[in-house]
Protein backbone atom coordinates (compact mmCIF):
# COMPACT_ATOMS: atom_id res chain seq x y z
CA UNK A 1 16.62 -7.18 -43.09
CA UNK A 2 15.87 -10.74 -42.60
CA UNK A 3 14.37 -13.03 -44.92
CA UNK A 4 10.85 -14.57 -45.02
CA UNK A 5 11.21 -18.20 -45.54
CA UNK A 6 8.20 -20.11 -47.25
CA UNK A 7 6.93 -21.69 -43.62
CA UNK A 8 6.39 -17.92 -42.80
CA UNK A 9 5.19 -16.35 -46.22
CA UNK A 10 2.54 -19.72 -45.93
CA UNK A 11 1.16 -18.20 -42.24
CA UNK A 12 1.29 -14.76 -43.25
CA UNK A 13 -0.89 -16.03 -46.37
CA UNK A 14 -3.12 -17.74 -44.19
CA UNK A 15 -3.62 -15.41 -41.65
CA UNK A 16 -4.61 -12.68 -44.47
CA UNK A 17 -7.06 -15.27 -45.80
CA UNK A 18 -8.78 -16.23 -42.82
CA UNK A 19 -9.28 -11.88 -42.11
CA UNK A 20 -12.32 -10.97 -44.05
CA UNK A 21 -11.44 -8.41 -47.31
CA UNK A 22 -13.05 -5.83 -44.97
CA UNK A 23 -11.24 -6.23 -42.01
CA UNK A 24 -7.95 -6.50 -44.58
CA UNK A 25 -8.79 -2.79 -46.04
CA UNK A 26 -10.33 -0.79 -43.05
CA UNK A 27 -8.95 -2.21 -39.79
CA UNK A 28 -5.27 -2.72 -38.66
CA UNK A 29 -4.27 -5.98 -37.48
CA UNK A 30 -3.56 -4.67 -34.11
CA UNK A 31 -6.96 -3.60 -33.32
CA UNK A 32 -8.26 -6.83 -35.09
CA UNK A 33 -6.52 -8.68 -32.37
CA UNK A 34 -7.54 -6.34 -29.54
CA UNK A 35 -11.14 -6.98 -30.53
CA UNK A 36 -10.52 -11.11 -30.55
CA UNK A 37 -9.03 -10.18 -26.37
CA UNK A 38 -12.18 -8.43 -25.67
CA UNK A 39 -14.66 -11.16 -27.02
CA UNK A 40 -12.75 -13.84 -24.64
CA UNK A 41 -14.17 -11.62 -21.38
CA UNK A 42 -17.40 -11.82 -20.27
CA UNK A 43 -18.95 -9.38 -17.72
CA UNK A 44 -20.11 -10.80 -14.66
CA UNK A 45 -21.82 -9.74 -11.13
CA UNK A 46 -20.16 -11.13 -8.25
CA UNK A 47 -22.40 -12.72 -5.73
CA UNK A 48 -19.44 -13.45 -3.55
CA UNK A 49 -15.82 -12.19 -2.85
CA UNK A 50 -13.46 -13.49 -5.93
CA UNK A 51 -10.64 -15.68 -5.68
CA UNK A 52 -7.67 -13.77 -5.74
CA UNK A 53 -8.88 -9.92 -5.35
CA UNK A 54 -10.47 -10.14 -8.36
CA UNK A 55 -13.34 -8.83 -7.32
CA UNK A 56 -15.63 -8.30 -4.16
CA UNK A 57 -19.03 -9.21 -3.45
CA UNK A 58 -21.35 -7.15 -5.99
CA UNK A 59 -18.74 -5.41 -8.16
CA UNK A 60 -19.59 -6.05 -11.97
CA UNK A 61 -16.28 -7.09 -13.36
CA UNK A 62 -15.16 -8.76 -16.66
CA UNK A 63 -13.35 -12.20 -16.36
CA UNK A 64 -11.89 -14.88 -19.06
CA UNK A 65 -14.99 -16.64 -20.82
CA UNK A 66 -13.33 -19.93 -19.97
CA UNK A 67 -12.39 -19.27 -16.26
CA UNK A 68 -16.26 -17.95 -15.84
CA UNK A 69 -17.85 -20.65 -17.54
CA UNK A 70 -15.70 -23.47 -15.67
CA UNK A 71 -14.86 -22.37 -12.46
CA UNK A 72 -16.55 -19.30 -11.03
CA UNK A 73 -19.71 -20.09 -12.39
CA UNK A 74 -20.25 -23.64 -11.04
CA UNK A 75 -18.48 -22.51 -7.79
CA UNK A 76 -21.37 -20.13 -7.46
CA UNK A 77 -18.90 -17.19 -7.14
CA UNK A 78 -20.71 -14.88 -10.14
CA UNK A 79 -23.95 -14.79 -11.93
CA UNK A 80 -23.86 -13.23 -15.75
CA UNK A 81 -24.27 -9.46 -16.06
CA UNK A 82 -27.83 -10.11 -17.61
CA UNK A 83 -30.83 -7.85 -17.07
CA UNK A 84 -32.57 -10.35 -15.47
CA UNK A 85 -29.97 -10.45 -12.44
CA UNK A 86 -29.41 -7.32 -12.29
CA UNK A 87 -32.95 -6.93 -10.98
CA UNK A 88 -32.73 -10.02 -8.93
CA UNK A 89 -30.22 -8.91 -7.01
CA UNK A 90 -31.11 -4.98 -7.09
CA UNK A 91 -28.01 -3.97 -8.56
CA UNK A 92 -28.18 -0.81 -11.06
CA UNK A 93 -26.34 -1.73 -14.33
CA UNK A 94 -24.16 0.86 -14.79
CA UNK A 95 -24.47 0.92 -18.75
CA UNK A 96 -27.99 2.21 -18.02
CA UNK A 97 -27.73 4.59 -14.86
CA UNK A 98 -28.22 8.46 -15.74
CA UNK A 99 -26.02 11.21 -14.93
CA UNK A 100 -27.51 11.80 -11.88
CA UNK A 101 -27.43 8.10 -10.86
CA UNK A 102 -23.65 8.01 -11.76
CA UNK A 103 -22.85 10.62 -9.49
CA UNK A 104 -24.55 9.02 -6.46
CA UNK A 105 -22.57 5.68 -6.75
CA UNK A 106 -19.03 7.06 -7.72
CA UNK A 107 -19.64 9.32 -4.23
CA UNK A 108 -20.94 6.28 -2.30
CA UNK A 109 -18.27 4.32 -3.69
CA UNK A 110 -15.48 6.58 -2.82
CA UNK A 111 -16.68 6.98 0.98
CA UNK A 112 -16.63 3.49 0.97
CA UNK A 113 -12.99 3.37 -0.29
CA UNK A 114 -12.17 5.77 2.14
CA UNK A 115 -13.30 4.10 4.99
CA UNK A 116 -11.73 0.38 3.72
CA UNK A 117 -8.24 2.84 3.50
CA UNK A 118 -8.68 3.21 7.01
CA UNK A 119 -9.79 -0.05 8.26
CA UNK A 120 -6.93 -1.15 6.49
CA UNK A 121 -4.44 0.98 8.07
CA UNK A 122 -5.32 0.55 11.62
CA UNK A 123 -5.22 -3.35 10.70
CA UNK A 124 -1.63 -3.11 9.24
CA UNK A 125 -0.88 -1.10 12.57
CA UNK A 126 -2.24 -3.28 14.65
CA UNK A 127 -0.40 -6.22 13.19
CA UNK A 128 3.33 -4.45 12.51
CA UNK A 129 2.98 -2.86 16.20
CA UNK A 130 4.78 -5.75 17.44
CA UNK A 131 7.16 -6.66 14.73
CA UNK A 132 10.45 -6.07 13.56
CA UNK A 133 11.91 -6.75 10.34
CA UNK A 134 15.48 -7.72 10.78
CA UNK A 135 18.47 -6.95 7.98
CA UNK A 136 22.09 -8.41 8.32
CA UNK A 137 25.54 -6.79 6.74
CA UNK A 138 28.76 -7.28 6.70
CA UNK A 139 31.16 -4.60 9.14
CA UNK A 140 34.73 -4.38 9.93
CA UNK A 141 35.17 -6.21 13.73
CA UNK A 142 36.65 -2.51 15.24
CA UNK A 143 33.08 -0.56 13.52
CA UNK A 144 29.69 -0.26 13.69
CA UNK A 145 29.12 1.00 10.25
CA UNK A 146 29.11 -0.65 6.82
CA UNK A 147 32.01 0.12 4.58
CA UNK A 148 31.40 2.32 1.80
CA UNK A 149 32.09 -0.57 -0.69
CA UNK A 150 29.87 -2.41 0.60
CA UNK A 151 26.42 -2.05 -0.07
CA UNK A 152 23.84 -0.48 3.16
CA UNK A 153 20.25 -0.84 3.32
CA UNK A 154 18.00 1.32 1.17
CA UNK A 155 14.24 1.24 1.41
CA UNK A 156 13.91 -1.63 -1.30
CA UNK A 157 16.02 -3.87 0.88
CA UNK A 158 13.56 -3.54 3.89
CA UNK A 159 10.75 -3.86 1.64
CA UNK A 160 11.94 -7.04 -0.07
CA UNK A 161 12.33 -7.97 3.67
CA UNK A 162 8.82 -7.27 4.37
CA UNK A 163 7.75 -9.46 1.95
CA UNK A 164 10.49 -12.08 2.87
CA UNK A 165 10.14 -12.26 6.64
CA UNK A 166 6.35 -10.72 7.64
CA UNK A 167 4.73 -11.97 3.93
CA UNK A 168 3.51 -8.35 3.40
CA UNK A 169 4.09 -7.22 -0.21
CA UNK A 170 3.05 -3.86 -0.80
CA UNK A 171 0.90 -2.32 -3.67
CA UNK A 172 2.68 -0.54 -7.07
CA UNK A 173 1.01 2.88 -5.36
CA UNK A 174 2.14 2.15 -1.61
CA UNK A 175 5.14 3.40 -0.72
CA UNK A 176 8.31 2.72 1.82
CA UNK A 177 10.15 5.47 3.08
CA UNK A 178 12.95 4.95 5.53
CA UNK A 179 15.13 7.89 7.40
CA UNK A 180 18.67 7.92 8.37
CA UNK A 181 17.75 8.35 12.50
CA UNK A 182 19.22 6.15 14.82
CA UNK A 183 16.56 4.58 17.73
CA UNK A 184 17.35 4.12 21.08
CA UNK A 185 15.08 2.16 21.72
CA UNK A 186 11.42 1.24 20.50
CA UNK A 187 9.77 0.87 23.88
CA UNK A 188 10.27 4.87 24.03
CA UNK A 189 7.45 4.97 21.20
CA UNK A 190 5.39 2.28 23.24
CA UNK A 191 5.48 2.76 26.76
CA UNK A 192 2.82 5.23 27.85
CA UNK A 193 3.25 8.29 30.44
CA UNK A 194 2.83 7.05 33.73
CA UNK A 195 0.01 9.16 35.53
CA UNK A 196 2.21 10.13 38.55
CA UNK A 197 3.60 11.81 36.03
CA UNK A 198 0.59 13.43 34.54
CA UNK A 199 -0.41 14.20 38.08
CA UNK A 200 2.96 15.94 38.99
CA UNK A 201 2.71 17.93 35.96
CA UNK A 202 -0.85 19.16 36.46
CA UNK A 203 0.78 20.50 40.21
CA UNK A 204 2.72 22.77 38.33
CA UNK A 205 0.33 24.17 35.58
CA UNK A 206 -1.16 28.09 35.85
CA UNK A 207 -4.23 29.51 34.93
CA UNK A 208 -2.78 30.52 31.40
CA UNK A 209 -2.35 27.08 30.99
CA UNK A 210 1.49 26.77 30.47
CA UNK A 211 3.91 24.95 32.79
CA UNK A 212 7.12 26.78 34.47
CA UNK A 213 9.99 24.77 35.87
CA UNK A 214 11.53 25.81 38.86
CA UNK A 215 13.91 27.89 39.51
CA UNK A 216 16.46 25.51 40.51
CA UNK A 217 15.86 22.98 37.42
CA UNK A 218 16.32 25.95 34.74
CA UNK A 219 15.76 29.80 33.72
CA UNK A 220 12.43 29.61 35.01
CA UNK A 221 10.96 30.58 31.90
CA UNK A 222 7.74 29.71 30.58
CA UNK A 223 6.92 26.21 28.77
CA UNK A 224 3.91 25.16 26.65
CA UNK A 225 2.94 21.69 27.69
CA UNK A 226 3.63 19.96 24.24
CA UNK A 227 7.64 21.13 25.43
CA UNK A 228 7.74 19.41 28.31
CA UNK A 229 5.92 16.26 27.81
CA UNK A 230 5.16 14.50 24.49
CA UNK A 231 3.53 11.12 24.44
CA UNK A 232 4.84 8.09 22.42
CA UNK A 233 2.36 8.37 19.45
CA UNK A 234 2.93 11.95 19.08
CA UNK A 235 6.64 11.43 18.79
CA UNK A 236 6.11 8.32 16.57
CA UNK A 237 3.75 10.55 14.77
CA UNK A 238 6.18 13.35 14.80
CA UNK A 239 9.20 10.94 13.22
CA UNK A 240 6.27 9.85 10.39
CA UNK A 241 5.89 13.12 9.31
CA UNK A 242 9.63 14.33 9.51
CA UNK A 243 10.54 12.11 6.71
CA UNK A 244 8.88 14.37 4.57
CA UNK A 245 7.25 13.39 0.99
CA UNK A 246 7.48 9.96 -0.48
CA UNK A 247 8.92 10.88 -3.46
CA UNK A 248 12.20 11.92 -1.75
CA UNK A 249 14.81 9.60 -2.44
CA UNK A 250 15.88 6.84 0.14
CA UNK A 251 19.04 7.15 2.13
CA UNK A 252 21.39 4.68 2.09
CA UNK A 253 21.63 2.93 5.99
CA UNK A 254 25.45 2.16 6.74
CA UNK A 255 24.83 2.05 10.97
CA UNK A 256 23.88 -0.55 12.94
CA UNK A 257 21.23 -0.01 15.16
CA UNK A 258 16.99 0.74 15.55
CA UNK A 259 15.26 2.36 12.63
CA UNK A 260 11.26 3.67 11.86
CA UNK A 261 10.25 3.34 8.30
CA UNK A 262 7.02 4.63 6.71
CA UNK A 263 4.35 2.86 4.50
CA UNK A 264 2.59 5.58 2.86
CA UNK A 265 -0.87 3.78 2.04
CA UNK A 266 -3.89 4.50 -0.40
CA UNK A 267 -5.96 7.54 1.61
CA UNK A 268 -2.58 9.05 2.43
CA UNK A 269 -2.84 6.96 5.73
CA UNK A 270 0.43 6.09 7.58
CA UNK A 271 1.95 3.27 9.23
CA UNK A 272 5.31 2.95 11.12
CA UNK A 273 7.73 -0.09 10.60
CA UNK A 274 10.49 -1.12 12.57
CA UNK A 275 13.45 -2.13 11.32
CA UNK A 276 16.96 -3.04 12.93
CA UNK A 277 20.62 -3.64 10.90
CA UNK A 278 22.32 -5.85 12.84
CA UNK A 279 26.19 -7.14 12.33
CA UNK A 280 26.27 -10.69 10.09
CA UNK A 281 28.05 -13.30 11.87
């Protein structure tokens, strides 16, 4: 056990002084100091979106005393969470709302979240639909694989790449989840059907609404039309949902060539990335 030296007994002493006798008998010094955190924050409506992420326009948050009072305050980013502007800017204050009230806004609130999940998947889409996040190792000149004492690419590698080459970093709850498929290509998930093709198809459909090949291309036997033609977003979407659950481990990569990941996003929403492990010169 080490020993207190007089410096220390002398702040210990000082520290029990300065804690009132009640505070000394009743309360631990632990929740002592969690009370001193709390009375630095301040609770504040936001007028505007917060640096940051802190907060968005009209969320009641709490912020640092000292960041409030010299910065977002004079910046004109957040008013104080008084009664007076709560009614000035006909926000509810949620320490007075009923039950009934309460119910309303967490419902409202979560169809709003649900519809910013999906805004914000289609707008990750949109933006990755084009992109390719590129990872380098080190193979044998005669092979196309990595050697096993070397290390592959798991799904932390492309997501540190993510961040590194496309400046996306992901969320603690959004996950990446990569499979062990080779690509061929990725303009076979882009290019769509040409309608010659849709039109020679539609030659050969019955009334019971299957297509038959004919007799000289096969058995002749009957095929639903999701057999013999399926667009590039249903097989993208198909791959997607073939790599199962998120909580299933990542493979380790060893071959060069095309790969999908997933990013499993807040709403259960998800978005393909495109990855290729290429030989490092």
């Amino acid at each position: 056990m080490s020993c207190l030296n007089s410096s220390s007994l002398s702040a210990l002493a000082r520290r029990q002084i300065q804690r009132p006798q009640y505070l000394q008998e009743t309360i631990p010094c632990s929740l002592v100091t969690k009370i001193q955190n709390r009375s630095r924050y301040v609770r504040v409506i936001a007028v505007q979106d917060l640096p940051h992420g802190k907060g968005y326009k009209g969320d009641i948050v709490f912020v640092k005393a000292g960041y409030a009072r010299n910065y977002l305050y004079p910046q004109k980013y957040i008013v104080y969470a008084t009664q007076f502007n709560f009614l000035k800017f006909g926000i509810k204050d949620p320490r007075r709302e009923t039950a009934q009230e309460k119910r309303t806004r967490l419902a409202a609130e979560l169809e709003n979240r649900e519809d910013q999940d999906r805004k914000a998947a289609d707008l990750l889409r949109k933006y990755l639909s084009n992109k390719v996040v590129k990872l380098y190792r080190i193979t044998p000149d005669d092979s196309m694989e990595v050697p096993l004492d070397k290390h592959g690419v798991d799904a932390e590698n492309v997501k540190e790449k993510l961040s590194k080459q496309l400046k996306i970093d992901l969320e603690p709850h959004e996950v990446l989840c990569i499979r062990d498929v080779l690509v061929d290509s990725f303009e076979d998930f882009e290019n769509p059907i040409d309608d010659d093709d849709d039109n020679n198809n539609d030659d050969n459909n019955n009334e019971d609404g299957v297509v038959r090949k004919d007799d000289d291309e096969g058995d002749g036997k009957p095929k639903s039309k999701e057999e013999v033609k399926e667009t590039p977003e249903e097989k993208l979407d198909r791959i997607m949902r073939e790599m199962g659950d998120k909580d299933i481990p990542s493979p380790m990569i060893r071959r060069l060539g095309n790969y999908y990941a997933r990013i499993w996003l807040s709403g259960d929403y998800l978005v393909p990335l495109k990855f290729t492990l290429f030989k490092k010169p």
